[in-house]
C-alpha atoms as a PDB file:
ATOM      1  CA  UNK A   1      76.676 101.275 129.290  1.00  0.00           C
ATOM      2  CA  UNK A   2      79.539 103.084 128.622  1.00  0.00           C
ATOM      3  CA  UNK A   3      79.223 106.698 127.130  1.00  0.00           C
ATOM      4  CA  UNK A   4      79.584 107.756 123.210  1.00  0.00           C
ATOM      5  CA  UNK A   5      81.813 109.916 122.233  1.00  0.00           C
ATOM      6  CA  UNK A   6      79.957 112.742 121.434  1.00  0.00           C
ATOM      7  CA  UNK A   7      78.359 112.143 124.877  1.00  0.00           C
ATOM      8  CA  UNK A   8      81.873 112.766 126.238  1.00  0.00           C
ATOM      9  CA  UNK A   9      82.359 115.623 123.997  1.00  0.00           C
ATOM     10  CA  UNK A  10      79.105 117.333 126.122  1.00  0.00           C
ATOM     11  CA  UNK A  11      80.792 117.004 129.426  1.00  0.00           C
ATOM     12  CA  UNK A  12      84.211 117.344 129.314  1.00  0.00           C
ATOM     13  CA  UNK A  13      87.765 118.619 127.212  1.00  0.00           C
ATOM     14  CA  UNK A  14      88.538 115.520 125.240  1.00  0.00           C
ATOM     15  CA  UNK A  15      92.547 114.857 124.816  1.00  0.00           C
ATOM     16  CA  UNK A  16      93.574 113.382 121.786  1.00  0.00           C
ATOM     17  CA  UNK A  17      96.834 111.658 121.066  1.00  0.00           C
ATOM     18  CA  UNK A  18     100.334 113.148 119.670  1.00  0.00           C
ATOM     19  CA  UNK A  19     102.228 112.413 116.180  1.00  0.00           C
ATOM     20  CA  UNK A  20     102.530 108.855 115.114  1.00  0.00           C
ATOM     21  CA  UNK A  21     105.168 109.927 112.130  1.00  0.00           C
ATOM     22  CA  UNK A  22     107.715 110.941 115.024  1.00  0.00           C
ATOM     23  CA  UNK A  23     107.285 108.159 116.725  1.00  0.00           C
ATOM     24  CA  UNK A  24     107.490 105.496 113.862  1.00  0.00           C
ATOM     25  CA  UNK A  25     110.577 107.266 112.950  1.00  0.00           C
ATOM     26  CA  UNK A  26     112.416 106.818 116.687  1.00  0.00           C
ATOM     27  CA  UNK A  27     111.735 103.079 116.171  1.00  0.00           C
ATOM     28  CA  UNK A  28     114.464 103.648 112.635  1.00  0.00           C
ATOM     29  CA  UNK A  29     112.359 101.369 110.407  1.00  0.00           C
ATOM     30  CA  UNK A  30     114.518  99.935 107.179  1.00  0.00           C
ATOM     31  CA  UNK A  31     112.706  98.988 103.997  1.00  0.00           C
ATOM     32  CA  UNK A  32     112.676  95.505 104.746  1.00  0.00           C
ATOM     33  CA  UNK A  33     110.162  96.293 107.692  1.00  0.00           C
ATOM     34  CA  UNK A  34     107.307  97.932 105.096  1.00  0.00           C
ATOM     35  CA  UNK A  35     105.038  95.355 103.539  1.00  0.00           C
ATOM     36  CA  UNK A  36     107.058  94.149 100.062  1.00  0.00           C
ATOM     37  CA  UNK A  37     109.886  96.532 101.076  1.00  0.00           C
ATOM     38  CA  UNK A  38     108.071  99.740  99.953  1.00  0.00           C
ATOM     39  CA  UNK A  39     110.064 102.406 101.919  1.00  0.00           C
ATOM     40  CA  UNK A  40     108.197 105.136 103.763  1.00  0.00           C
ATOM     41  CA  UNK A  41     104.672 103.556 103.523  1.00  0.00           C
ATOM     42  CA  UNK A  42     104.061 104.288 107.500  1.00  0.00           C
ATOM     43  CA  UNK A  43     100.767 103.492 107.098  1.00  0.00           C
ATOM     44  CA  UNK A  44     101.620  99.334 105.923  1.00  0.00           C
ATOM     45  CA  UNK A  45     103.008  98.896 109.803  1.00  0.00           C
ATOM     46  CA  UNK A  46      99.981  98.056 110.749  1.00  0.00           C
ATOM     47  CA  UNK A  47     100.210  94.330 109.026  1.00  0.00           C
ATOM     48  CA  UNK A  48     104.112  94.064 108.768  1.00  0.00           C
ATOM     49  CA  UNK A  49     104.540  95.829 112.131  1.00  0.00           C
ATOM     50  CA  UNK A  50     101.575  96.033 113.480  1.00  0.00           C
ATOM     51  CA  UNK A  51     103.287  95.651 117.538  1.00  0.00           C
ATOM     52  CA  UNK A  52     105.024  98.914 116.412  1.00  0.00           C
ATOM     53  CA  UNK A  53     102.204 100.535 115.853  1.00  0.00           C
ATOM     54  CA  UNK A  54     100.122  98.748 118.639  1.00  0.00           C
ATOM     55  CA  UNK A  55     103.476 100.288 121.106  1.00  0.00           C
ATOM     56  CA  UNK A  56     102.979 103.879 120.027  1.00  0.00           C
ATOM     57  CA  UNK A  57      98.944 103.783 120.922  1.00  0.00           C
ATOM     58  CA  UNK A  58      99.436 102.227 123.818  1.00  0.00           C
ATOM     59  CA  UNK A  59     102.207 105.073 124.502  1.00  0.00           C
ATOM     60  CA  UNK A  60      99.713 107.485 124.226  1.00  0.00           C
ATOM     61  CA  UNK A  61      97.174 105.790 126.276  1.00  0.00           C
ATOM     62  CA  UNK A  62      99.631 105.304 128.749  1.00  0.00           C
ATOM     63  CA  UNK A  63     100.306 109.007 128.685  1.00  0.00           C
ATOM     64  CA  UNK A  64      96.552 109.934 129.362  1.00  0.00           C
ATOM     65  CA  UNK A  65      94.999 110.407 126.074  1.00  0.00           C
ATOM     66  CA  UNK A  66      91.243 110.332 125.566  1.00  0.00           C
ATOM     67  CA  UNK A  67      91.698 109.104 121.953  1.00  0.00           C
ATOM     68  CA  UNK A  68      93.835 107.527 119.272  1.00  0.00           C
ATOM     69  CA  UNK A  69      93.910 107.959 115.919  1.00  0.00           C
ATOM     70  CA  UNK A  70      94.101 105.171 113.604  1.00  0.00           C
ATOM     71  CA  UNK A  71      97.827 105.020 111.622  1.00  0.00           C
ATOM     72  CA  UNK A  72      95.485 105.234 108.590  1.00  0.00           C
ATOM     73  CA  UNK A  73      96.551 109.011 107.621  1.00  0.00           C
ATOM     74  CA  UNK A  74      97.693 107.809 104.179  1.00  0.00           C
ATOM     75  CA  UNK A  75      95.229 105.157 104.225  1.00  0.00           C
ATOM     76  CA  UNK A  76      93.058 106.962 100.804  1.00  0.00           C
ATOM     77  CA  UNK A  77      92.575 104.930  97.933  1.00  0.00           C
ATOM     78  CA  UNK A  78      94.917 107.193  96.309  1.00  0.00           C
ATOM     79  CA  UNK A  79      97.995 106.822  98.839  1.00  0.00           C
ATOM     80  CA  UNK A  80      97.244 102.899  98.667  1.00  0.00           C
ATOM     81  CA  UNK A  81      97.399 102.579  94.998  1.00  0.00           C
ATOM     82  CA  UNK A  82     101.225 103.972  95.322  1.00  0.00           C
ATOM     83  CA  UNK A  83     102.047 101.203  97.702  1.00  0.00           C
ATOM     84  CA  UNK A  84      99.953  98.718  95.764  1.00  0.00           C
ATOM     85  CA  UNK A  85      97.291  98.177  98.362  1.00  0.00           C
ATOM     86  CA  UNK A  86      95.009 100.349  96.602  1.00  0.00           C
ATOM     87  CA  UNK A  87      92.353  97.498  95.735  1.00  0.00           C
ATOM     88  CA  UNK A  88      92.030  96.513  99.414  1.00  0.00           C
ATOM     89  CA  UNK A  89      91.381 100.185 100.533  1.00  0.00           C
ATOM     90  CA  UNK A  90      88.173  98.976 102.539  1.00  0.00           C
ATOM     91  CA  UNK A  91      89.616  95.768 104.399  1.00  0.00           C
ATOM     92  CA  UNK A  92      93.067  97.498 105.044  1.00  0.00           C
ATOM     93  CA  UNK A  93      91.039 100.625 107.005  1.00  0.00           C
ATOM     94  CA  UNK A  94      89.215  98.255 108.881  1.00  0.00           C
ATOM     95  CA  UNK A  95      92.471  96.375 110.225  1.00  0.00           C
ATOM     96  CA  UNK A  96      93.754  99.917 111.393  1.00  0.00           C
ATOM     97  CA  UNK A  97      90.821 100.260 113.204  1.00  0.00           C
ATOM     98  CA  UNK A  98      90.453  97.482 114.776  1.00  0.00           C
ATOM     99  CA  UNK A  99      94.255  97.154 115.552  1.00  0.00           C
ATOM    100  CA  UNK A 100      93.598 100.602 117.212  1.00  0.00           C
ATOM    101  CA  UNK A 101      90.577  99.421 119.455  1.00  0.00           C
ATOM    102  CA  UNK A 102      91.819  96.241 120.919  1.00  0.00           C
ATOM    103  CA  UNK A 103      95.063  98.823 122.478  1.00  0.00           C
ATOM    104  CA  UNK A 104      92.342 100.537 124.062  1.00  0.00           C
ATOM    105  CA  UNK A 105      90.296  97.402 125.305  1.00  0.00           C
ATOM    106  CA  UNK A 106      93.445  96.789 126.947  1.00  0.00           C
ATOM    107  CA  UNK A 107      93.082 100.196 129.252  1.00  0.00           C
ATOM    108  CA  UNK A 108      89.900  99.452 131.392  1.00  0.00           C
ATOM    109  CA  UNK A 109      90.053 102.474 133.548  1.00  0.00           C
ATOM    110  CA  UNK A 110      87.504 104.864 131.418  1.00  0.00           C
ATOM    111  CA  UNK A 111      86.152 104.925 128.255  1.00  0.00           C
ATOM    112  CA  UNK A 112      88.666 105.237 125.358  1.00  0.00           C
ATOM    113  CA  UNK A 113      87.485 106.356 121.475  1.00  0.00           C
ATOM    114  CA  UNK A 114      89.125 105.180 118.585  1.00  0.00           C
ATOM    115  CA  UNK A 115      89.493 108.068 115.732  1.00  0.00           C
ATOM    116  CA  UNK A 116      89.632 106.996 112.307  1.00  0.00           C
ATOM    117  CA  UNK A 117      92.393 109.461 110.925  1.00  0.00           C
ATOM    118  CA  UNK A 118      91.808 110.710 107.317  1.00  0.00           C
ATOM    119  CA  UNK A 119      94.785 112.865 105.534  1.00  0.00           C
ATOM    120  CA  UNK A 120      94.521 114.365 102.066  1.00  0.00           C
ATOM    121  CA  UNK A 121      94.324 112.547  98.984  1.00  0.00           C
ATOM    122  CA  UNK A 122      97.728 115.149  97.777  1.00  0.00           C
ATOM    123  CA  UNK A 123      95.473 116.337  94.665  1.00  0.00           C
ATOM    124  CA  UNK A 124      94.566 119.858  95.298  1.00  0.00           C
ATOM    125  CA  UNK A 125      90.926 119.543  92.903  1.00  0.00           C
ATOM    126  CA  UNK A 126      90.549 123.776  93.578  1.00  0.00           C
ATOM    127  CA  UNK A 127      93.643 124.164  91.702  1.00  0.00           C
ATOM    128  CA  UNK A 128      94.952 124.429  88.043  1.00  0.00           C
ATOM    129  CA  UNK A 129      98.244 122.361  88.134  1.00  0.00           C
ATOM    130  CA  UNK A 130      98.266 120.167  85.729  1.00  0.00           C
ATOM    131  CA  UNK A 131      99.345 117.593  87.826  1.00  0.00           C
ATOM    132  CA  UNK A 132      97.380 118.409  91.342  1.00  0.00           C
ATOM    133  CA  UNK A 133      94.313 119.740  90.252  1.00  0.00           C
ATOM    134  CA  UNK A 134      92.951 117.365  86.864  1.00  0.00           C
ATOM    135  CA  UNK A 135      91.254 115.093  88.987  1.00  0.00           C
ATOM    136  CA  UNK A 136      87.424 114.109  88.323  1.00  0.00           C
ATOM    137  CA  UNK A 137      85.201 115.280  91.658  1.00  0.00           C
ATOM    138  CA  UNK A 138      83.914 111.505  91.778  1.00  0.00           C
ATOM    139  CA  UNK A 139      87.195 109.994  91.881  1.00  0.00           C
ATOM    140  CA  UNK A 140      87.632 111.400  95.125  1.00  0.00           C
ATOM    141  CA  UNK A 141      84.548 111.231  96.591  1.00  0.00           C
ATOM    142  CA  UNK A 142      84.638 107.193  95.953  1.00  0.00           C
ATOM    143  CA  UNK A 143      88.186 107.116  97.064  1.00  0.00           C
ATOM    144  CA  UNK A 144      87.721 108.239 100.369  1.00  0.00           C
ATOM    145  CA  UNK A 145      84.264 106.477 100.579  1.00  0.00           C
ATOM    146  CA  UNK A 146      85.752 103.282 100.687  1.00  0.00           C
ATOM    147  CA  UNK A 147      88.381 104.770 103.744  1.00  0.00           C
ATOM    148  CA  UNK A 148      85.239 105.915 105.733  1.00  0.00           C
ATOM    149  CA  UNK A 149      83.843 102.455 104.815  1.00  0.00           C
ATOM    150  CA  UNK A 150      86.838 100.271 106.406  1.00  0.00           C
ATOM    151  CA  UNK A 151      86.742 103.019 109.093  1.00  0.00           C
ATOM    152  CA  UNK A 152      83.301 102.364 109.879  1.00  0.00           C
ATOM    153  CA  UNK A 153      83.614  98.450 109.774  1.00  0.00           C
ATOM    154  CA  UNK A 154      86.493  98.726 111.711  1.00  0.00           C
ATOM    155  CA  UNK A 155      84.174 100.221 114.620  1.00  0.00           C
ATOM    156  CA  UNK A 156      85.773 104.051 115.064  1.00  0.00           C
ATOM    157  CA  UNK A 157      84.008 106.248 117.530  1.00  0.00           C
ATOM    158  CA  UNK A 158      84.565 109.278 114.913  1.00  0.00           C
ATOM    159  CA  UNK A 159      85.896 110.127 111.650  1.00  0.00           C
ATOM    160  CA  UNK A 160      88.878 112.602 111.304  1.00  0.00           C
ATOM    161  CA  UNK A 161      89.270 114.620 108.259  1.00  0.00           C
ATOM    162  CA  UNK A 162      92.470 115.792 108.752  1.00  0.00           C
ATOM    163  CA  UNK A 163      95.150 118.211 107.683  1.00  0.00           C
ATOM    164  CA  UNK A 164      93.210 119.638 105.051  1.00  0.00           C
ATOM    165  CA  UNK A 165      95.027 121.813 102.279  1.00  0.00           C
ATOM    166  CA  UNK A 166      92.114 122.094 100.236  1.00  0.00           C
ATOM    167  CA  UNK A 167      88.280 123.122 101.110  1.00  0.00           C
ATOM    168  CA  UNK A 168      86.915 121.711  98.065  1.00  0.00           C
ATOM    169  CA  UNK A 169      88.850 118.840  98.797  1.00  0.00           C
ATOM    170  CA  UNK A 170      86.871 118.854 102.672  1.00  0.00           C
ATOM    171  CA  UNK A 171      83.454 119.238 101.117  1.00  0.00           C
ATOM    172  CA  UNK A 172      84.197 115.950  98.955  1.00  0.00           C
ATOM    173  CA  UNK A 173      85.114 114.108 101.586  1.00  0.00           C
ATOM    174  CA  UNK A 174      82.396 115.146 103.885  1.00  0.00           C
ATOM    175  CA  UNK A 175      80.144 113.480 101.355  1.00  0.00           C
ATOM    176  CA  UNK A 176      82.028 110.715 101.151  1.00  0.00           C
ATOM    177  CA  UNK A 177      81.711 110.082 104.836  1.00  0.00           C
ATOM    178  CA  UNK A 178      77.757 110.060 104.526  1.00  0.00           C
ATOM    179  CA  UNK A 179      78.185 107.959 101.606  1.00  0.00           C
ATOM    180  CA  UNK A 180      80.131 105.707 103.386  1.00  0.00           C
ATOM    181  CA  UNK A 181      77.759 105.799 106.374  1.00  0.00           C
ATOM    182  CA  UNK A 182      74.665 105.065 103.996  1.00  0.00           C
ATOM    183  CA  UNK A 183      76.543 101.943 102.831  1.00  0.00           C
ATOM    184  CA  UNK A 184      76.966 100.336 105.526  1.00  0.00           C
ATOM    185  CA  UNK A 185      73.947 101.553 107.715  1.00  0.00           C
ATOM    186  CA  UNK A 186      75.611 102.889 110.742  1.00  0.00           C
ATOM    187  CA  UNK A 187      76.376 107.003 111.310  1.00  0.00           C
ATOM    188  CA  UNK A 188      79.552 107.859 113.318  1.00  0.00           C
ATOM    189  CA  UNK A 189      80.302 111.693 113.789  1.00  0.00           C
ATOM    190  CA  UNK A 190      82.673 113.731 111.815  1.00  0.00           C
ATOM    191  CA  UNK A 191      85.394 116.045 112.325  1.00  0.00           C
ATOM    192  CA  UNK A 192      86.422 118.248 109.276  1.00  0.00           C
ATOM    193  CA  UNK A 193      89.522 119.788 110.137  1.00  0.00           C
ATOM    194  CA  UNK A 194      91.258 122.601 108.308  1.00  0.00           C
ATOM    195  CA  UNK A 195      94.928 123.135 108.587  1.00  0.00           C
ATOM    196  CA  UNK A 196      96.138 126.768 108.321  1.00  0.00           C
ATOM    197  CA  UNK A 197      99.650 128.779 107.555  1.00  0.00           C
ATOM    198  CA  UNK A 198     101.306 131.189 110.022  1.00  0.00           C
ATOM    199  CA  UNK A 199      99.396 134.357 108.394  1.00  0.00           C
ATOM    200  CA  UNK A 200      95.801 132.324 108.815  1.00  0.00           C
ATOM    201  CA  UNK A 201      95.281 131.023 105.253  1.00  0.00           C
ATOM    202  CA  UNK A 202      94.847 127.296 103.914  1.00  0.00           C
ATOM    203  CA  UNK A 203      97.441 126.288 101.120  1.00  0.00           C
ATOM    204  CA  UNK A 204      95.048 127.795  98.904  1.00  0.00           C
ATOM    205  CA  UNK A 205      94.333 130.832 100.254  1.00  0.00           C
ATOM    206  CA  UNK A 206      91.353 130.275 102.044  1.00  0.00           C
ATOM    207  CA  UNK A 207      90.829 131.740 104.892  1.00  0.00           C
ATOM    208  CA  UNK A 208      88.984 129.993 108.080  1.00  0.00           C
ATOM    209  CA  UNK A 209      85.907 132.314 107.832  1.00  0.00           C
ATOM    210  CA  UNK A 210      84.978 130.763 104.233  1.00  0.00           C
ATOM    211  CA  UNK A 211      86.360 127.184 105.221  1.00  0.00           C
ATOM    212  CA  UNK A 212      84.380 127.047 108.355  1.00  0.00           C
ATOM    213  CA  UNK A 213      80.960 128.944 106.507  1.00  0.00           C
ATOM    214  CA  UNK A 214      81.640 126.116 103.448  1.00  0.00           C
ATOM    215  CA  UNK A 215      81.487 123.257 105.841  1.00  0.00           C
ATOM    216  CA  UNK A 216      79.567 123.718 108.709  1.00  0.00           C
ATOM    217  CA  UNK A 217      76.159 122.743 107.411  1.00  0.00           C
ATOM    218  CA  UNK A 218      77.452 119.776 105.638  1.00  0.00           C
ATOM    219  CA  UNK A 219      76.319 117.351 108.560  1.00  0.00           C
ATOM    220  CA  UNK A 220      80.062 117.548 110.463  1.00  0.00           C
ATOM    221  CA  UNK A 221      80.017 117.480 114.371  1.00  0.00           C
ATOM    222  CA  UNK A 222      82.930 118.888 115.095  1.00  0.00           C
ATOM    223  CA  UNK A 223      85.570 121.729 113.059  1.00  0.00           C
ATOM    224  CA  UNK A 224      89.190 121.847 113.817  1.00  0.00           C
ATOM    225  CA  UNK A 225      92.368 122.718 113.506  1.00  0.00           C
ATOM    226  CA  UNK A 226      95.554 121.440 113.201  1.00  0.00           C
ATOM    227  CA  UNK A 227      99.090 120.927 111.903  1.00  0.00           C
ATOM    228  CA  UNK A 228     101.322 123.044 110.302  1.00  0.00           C
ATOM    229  CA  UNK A 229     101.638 125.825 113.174  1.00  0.00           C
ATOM    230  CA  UNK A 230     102.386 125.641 117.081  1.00  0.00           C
ATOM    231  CA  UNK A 231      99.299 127.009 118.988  1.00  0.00           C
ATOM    232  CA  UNK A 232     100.241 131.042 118.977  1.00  0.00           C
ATOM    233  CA  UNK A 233      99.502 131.400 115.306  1.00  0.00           C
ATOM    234  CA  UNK A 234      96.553 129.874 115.694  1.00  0.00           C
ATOM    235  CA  UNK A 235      95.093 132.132 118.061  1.00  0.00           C
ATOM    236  CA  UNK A 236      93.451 134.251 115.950  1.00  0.00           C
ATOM    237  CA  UNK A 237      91.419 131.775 114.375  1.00  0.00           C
ATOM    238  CA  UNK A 238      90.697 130.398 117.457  1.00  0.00           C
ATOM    239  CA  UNK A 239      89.325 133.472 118.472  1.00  0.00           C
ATOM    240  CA  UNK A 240      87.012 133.663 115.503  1.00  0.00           C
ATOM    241  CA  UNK A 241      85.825 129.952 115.512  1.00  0.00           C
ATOM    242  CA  UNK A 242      84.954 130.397 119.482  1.00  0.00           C
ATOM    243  CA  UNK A 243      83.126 133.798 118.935  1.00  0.00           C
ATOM    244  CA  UNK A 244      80.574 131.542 116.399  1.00  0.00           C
ATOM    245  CA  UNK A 245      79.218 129.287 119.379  1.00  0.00           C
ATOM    246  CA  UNK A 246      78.150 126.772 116.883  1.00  0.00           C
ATOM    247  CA  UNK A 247      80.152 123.924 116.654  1.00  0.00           C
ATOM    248  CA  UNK A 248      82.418 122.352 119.456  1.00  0.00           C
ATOM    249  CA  UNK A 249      86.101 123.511 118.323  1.00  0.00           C
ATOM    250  CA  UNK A 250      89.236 120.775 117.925  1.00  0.00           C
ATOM    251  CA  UNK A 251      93.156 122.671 118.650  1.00  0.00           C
ATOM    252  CA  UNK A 252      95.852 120.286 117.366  1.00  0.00           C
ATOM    253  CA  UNK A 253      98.746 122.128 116.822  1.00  0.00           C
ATOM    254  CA  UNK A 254     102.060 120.812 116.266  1.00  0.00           C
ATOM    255  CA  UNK A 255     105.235 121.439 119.247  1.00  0.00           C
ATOM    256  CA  UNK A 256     105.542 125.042 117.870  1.00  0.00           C
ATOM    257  CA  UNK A 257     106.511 125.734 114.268  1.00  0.00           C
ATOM    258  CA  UNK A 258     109.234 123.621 112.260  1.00  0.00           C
ATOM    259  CA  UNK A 259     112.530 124.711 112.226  1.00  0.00           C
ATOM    260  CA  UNK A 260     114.844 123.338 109.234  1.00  0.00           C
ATOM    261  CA  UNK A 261     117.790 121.814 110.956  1.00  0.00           C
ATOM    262  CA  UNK A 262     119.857 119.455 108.799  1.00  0.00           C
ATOM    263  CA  UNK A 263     116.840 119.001 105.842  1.00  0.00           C
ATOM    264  CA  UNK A 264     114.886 117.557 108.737  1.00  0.00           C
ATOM    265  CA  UNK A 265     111.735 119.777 110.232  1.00  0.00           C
ATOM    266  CA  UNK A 266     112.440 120.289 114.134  1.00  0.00           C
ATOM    267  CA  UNK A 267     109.998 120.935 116.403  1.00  0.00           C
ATOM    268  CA  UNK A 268     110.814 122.742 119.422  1.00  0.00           C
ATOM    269  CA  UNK A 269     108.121 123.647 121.936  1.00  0.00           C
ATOM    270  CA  UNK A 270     108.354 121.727 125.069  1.00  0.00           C
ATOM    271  CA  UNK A 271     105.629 119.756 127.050  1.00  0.00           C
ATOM    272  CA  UNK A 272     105.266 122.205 129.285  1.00  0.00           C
ATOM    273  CA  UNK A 273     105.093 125.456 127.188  1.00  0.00           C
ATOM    274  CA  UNK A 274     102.205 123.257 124.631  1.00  0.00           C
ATOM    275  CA  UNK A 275     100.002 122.939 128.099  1.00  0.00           C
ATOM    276  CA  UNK A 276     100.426 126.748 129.183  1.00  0.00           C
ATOM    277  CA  UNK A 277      99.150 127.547 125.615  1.00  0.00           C
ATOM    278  CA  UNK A 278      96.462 125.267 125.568  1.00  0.00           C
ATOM    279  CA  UNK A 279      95.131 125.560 129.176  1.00  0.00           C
ATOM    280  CA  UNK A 280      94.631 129.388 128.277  1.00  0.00           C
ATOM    281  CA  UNK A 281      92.992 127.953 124.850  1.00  0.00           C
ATOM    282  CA  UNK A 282      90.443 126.427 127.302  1.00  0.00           C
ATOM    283  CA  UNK A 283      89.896 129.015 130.094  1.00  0.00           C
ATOM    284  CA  UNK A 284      89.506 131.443 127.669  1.00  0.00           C
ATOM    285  CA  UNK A 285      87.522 129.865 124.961  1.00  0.00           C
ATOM    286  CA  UNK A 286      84.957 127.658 126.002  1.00  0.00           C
ATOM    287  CA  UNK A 287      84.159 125.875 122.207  1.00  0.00           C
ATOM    288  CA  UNK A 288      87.029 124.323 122.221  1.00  0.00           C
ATOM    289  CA  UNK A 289      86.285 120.819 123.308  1.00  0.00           C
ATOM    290  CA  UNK A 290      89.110 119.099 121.885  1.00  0.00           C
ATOM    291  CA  UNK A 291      93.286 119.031 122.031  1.00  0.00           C
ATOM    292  CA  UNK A 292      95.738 116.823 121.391  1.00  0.00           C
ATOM    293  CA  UNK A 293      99.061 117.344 119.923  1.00  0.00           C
ATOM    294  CA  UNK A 294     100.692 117.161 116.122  1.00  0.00           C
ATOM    295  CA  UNK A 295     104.136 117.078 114.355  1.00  0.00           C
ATOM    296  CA  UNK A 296     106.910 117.129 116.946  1.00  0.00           C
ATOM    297  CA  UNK A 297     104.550 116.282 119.961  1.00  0.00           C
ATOM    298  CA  UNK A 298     105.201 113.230 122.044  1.00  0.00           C
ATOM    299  CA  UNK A 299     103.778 111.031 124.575  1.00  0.00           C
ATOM    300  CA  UNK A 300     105.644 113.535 126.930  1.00  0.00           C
ATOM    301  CA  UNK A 301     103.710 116.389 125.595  1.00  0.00           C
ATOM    302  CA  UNK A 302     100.281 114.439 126.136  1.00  0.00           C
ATOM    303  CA  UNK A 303     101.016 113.764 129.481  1.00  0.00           C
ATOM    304  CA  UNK A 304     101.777 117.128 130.377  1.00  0.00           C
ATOM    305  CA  UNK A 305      98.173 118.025 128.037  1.00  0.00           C
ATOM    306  CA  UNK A 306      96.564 115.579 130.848  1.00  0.00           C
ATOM    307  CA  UNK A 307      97.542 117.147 133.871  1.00  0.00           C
ATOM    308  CA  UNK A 308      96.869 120.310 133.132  1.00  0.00           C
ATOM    309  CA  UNK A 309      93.031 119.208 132.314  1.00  0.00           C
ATOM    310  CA  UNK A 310      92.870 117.755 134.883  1.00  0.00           C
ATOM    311  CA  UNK A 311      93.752 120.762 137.170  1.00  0.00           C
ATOM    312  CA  UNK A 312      91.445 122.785 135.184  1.00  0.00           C
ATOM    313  CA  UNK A 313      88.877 119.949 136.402  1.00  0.00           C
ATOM    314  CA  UNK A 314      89.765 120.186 139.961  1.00  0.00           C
ATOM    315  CA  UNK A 315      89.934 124.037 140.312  1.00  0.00           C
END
């Protein structure tokens, strides 16, 4: 029988994949590629593209990675309804998903997880904007119910709450995930992960002492980080998060910080100089049971990510 994930998780550093934006963006998509033209909706490859999208997994695979995430990042019922595919939120999550796992049938060499990836809704329901924050609790709570749902039919190892602006926002989702899971009478582990600013704090101000203490009891497997910062400025966090030993710790960060070059965000930290930073992540702090790479990072980077773990294995 092969092994779950969170069997995997128990004896060994999982590597996730690298960013799918990047990547979708080397192949120079024009709006007649999107489903009914509708420019930018990255997510839609999967059924007007979905060989694109099936390429970049398998890139990733190729490369060594332990998991993929789903292109379903967008895939809310609130990013759908912008694109029009808002009223197939469930079946459309479900074709990600199972898109995703038939790239990883293809590699028989170990077992390979497929991550159902779940970005923010872009409502911010702590807040007072008037055009962020008026948003009824339940709204999203069933919007990213039906996600988990097509998630879940779509036979993910895991879901990924990801990139997370907002802890109120987390805690909604959370529930949504067991909602989801009630449904359709199967439970699949989760992964609330928090994404943090160079001085520590989400966009919000929260810092990851109160986002960690809000979530951590809610029934999630797994708390992370990633996005918006290269590995350094997440150190001390890291710190902090190891020094709990509670919950096995996810480090995605992206190739370094952006740099603004042209309007366009540049990232800048090379394969090599991502796997020194992690591989002291790991020797040092032994929580962390999880890395993988974010904006900016490449195939190239998760290759370089699977050597070095596997060194650390062999010393």
């Amino acid at each position: 029988m092969t092994e779950s994930f969170l069997e995997a998780l128990k004896k060994r550093v999982l590597l996730f994949d690298g960013a799918m934006g990047t990547e979708i963006q080397k192949l120079n998509p024009q709006p007649q590629d999107f489903p009914n033209n509708k420019d930018g909706f990255n997510d839609g490859l999967i059924l007007s593209r979905p060989e694109w999208i099936k390429q970049i997994h398998r890139s990733y695979l190729n490369a060594g990675a332990d998991c993929i995430e789903t292109n379903t990042f967008g895939g809310n019922k609130f990013k759908l309804d912008e694109y029009g595919f808002g009223d197939k939120t469930v079946e459309f999550n479900k074709q990600a998903a199972e898109l995703a796992r038939q790239v990883c049938n293809e590699f028989q060499d170990k077992t390979h997880f497929v991550i159902g990836s779940m970005g923010p809704s872009g409502f911010l329901p702590s807040s007072n904007d008037p055009d962020l924050g008026q948003i009824s609790l339940d709204e999203i709570i069933n919007a990213f119910a039906l996600q988990a749902e097509g998630l879940i039919l779509g036979n993910v190892d895991a879901l990924l709450i990801e990139t997370s602006q907002d802890i109120l926002e987390v805690k909604l989702v959370i529930e949504a995930c067991h909602n989801a899971m009630k449904k359709v009478h199967k439970e699949v582990p989760i992964i609330a992960n928090i994404t943090l600013d160079q001085y520590g704090k989400m966009l919000l101000g929260t810092n990851v002492q109160s986002a960690y203490t809000t979530v951590s009891d809610m029934g999630v497997n797994i708390f992370g980080l990633n996005c918006s910062t290269g590995p350094d400025e997440m150190t001390p966090s890291v710190i902090w998060l190891d020094e709990q030993q509670d919950l096995p710790i996810l480090v995605v960060p992206n190739a370094g910080m952006p740099h603004n070059e042209g309007g366009k965000a540049v990232y800048k930290m090379t394969p090599d100089k991502l796997s020194q930073k992690l591989e002291e992540f790991i020797l040092k702090y032994k929580n962390i049971k999880i890395v993988g790479g974010c904006c900016g990072t490449t195939p190239e980077h998760i290759a370089a990510l699977r050597k070095m773990i596997d060194s650390i294995k062999i010393k």
